[in-house]
N, C-alpha and C. Protein backbone atom coordinates (compact mmCIF):
# COMPACT_ATOMS: atom_id res chain seq x y z
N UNK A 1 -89.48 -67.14 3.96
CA UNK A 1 -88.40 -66.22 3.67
C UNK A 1 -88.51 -64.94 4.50
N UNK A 2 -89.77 -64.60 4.92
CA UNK A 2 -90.11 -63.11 5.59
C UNK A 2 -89.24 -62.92 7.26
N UNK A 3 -89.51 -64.78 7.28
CA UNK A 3 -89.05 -65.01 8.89
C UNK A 3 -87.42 -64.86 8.87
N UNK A 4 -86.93 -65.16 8.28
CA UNK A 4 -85.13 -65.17 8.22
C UNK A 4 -84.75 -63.98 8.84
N UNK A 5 -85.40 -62.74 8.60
CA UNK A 5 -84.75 -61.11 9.11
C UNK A 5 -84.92 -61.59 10.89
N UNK A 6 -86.10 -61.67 10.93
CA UNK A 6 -86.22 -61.29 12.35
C UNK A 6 -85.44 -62.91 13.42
N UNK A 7 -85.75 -64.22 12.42
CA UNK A 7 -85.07 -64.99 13.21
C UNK A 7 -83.11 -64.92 13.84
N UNK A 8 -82.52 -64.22 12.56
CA UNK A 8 -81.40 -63.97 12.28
C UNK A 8 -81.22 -62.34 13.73
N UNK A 9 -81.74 -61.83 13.63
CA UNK A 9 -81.81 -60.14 14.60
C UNK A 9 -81.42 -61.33 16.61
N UNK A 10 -82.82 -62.22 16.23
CA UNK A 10 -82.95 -62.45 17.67
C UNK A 10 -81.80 -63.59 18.16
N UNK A 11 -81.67 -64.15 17.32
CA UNK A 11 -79.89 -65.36 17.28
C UNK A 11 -78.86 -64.46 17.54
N UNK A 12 -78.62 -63.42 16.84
CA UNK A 12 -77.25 -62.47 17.05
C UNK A 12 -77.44 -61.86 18.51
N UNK A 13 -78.60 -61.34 18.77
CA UNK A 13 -78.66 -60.80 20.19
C UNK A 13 -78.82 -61.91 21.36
N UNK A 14 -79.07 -63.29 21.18
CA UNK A 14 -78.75 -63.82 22.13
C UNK A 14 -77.41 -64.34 22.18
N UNK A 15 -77.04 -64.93 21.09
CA UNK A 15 -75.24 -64.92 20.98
C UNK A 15 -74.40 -63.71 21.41
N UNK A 16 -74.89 -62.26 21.48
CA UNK A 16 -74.17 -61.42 22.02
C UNK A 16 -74.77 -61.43 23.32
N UNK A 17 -75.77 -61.10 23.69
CA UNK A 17 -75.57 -61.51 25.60
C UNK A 17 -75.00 -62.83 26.38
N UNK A 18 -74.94 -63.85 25.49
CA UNK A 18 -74.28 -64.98 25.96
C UNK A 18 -72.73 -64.19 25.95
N UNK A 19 -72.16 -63.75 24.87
CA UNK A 19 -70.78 -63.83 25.07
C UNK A 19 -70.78 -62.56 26.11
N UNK A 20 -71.58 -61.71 26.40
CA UNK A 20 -71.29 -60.36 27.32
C UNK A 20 -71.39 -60.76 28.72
N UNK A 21 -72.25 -62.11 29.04
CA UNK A 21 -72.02 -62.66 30.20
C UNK A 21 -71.20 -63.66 30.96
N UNK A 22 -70.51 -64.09 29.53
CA UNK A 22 -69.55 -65.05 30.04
C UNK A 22 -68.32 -64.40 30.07
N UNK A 23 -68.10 -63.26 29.31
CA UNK A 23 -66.70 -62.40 30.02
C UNK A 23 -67.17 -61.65 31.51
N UNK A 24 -68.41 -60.79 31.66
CA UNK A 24 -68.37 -60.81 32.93
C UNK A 24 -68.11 -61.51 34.09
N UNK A 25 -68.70 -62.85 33.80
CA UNK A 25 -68.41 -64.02 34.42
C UNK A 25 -67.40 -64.55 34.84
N UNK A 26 -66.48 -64.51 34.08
CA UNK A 26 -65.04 -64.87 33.93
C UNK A 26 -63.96 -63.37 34.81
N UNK A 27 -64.57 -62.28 34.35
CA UNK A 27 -63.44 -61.05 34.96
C UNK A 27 -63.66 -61.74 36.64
N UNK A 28 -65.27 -61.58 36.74
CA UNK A 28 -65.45 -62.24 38.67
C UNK A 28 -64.93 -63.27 39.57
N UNK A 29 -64.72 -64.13 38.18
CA UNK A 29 -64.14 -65.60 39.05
C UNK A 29 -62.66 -64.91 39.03
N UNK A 30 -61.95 -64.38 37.87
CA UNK A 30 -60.56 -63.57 38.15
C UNK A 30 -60.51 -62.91 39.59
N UNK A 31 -61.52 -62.04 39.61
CA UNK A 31 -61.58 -61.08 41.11
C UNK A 31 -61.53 -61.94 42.24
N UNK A 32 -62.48 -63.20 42.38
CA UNK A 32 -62.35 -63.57 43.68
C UNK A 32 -61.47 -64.26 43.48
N UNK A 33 -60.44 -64.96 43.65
CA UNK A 33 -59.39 -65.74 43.30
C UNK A 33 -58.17 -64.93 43.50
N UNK A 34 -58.00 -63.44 43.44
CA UNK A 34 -57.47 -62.27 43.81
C UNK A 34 -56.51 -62.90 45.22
N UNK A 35 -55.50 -62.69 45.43
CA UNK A 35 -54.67 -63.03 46.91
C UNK A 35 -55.72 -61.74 47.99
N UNK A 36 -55.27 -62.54 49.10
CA UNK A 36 -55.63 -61.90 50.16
C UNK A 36 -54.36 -60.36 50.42
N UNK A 37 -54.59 -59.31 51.21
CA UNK A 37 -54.13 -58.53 50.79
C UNK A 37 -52.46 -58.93 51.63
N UNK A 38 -52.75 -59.60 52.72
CA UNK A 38 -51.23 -60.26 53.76
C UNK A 38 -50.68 -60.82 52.48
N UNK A 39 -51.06 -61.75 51.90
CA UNK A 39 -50.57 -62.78 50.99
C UNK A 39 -49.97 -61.98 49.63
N UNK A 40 -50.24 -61.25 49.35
CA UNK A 40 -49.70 -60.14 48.32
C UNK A 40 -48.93 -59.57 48.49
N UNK A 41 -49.13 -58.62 50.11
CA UNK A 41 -47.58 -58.39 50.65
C UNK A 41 -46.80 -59.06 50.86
N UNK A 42 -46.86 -60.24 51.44
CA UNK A 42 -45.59 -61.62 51.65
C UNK A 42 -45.08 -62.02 50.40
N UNK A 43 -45.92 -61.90 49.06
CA UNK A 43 -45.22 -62.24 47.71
C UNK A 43 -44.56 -61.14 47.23
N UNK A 44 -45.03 -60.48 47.21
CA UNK A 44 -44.17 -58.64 46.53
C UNK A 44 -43.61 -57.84 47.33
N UNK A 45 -43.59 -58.10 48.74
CA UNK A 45 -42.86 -57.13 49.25
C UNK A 45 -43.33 -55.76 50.05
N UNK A 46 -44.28 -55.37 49.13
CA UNK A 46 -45.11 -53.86 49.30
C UNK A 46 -46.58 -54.31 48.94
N UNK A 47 -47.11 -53.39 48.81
CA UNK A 47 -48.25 -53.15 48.31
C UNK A 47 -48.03 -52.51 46.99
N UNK A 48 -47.00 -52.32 46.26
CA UNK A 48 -47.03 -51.58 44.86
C UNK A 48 -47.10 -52.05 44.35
N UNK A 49 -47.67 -51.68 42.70
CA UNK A 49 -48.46 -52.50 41.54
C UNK A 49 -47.00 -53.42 41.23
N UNK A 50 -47.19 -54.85 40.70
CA UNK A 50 -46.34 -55.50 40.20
C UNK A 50 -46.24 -55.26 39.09
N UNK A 51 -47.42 -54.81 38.25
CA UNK A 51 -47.25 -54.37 37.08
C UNK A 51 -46.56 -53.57 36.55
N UNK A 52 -46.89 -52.09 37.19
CA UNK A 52 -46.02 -50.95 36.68
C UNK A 52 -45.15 -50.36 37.82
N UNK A 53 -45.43 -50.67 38.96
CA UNK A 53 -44.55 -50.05 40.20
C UNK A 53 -44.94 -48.86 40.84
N UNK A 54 -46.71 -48.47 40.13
CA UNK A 54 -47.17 -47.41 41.30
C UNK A 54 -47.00 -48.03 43.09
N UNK A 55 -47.13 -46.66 43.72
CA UNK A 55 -48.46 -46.99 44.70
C UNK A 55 -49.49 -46.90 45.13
N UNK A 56 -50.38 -45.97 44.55
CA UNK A 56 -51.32 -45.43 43.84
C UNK A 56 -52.20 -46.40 43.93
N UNK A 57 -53.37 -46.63 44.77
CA UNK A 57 -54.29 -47.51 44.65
C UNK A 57 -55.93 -46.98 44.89
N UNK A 58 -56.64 -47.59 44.03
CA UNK A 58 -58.28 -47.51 44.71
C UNK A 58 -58.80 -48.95 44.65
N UNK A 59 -59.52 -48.59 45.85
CA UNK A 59 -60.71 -49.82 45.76
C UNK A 59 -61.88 -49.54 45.69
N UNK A 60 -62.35 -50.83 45.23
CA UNK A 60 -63.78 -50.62 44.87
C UNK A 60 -64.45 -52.58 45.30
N UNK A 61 -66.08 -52.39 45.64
CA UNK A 61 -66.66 -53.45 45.95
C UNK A 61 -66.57 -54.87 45.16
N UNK A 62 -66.74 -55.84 45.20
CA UNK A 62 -67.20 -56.83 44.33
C UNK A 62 -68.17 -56.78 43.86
N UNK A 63 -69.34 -56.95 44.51
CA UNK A 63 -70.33 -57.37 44.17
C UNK A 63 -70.93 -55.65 43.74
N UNK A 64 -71.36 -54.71 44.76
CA UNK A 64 -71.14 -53.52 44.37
C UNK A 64 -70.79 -52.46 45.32
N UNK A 65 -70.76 -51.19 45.38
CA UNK A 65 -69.87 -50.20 45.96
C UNK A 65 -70.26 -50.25 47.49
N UNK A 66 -71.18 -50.87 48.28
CA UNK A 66 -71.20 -50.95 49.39
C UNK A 66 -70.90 -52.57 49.94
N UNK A 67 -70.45 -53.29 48.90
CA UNK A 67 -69.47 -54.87 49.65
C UNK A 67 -68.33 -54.78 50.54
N UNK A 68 -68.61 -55.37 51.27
CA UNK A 68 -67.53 -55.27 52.79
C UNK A 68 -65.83 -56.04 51.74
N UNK A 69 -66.40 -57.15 50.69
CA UNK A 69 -64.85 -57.67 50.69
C UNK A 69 -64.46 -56.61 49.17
N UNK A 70 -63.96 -56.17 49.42
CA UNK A 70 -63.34 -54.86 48.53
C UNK A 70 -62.01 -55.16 47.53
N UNK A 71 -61.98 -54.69 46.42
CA UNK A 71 -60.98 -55.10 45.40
C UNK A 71 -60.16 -54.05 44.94
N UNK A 72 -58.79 -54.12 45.22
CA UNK A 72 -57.72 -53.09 45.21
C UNK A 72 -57.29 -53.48 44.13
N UNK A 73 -56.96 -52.21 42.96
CA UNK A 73 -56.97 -51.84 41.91
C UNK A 73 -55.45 -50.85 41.50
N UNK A 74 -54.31 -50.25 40.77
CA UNK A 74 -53.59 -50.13 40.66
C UNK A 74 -54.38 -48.52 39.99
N UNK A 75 -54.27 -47.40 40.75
CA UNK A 75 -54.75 -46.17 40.04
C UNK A 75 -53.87 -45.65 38.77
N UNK A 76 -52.95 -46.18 38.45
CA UNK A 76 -52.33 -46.16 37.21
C UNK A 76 -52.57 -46.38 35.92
N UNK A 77 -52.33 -47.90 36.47
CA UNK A 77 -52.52 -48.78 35.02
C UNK A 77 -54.08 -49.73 34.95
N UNK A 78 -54.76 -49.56 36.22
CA UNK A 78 -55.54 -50.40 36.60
C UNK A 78 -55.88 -51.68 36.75
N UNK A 79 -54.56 -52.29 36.73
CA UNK A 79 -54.80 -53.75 37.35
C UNK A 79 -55.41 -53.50 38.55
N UNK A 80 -55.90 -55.24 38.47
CA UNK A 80 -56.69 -55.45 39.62
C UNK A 80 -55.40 -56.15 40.59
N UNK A 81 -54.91 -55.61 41.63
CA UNK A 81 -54.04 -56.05 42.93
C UNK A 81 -54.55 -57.93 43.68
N UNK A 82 -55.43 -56.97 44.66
CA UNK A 82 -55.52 -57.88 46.10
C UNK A 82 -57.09 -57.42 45.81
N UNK A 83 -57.50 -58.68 47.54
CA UNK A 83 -58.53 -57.96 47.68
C UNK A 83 -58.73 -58.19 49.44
N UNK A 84 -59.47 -57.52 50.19
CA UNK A 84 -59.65 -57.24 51.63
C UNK A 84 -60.93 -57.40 51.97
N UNK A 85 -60.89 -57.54 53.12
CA UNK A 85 -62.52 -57.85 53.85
C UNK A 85 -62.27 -56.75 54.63
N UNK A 86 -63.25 -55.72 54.32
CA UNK A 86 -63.12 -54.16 55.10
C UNK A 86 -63.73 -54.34 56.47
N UNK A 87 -63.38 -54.22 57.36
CA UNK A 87 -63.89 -54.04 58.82
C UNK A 87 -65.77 -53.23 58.74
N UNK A 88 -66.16 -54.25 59.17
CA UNK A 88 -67.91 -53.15 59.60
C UNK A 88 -67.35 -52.04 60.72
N UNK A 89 -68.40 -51.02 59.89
CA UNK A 89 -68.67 -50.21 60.55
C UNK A 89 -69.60 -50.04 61.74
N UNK A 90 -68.87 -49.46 62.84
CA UNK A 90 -70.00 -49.55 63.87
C UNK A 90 -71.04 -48.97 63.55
N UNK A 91 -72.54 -49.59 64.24
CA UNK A 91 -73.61 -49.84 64.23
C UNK A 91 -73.95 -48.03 64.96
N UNK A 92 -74.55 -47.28 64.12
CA UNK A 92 -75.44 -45.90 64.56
C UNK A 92 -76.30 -46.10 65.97
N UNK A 93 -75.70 -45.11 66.95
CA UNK A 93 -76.68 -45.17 68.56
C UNK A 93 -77.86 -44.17 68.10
């Protein structure tokens, strides 16, 4: 009976990192799957949110803030748009 507290503590915390990784999981496969940013303009027209009709945008990395393929975001409402493969930067002489 003593064991039930602590078996019950360590079940809930792995059932909650399971479910905290499978929505992360899931927002990413959303992100890459994202249109290319040509292909977004050829469907909508512009670059403005389909959602709310800013134009108002930031991007930010995939993987993290220094990833070359970059994910454009709606500074409004914050949908996630498009996403782009940012040009490298030339190499420091």
């Amino acid at each position: 009976m003593e064991l039930i507290i602590p078996v019950i503590i360590i079940f809930t915390f792995f059932i909650g990192s399971f479910v905290l990784i499978s929505m992360h999981l899931r927002k990413m496969g959303q992100r890459r799957a994202l249109p290319e940013r040509d292909a977004y303009r050829q469907r909508h027209g512009s670059l403005a949110c389909r959602h709310c009709g800013a134009t108002g945008a930031r991007d930010y990395g995939l993987d993290d803030q220094n990833d070359d393929k970059r994910i454009v975001a709606c500074a409004d409402c914050g949908k996630d748009l498009f996403q782009y493969l940012r040009a490298a930067a030339p190499a420091a002489v």
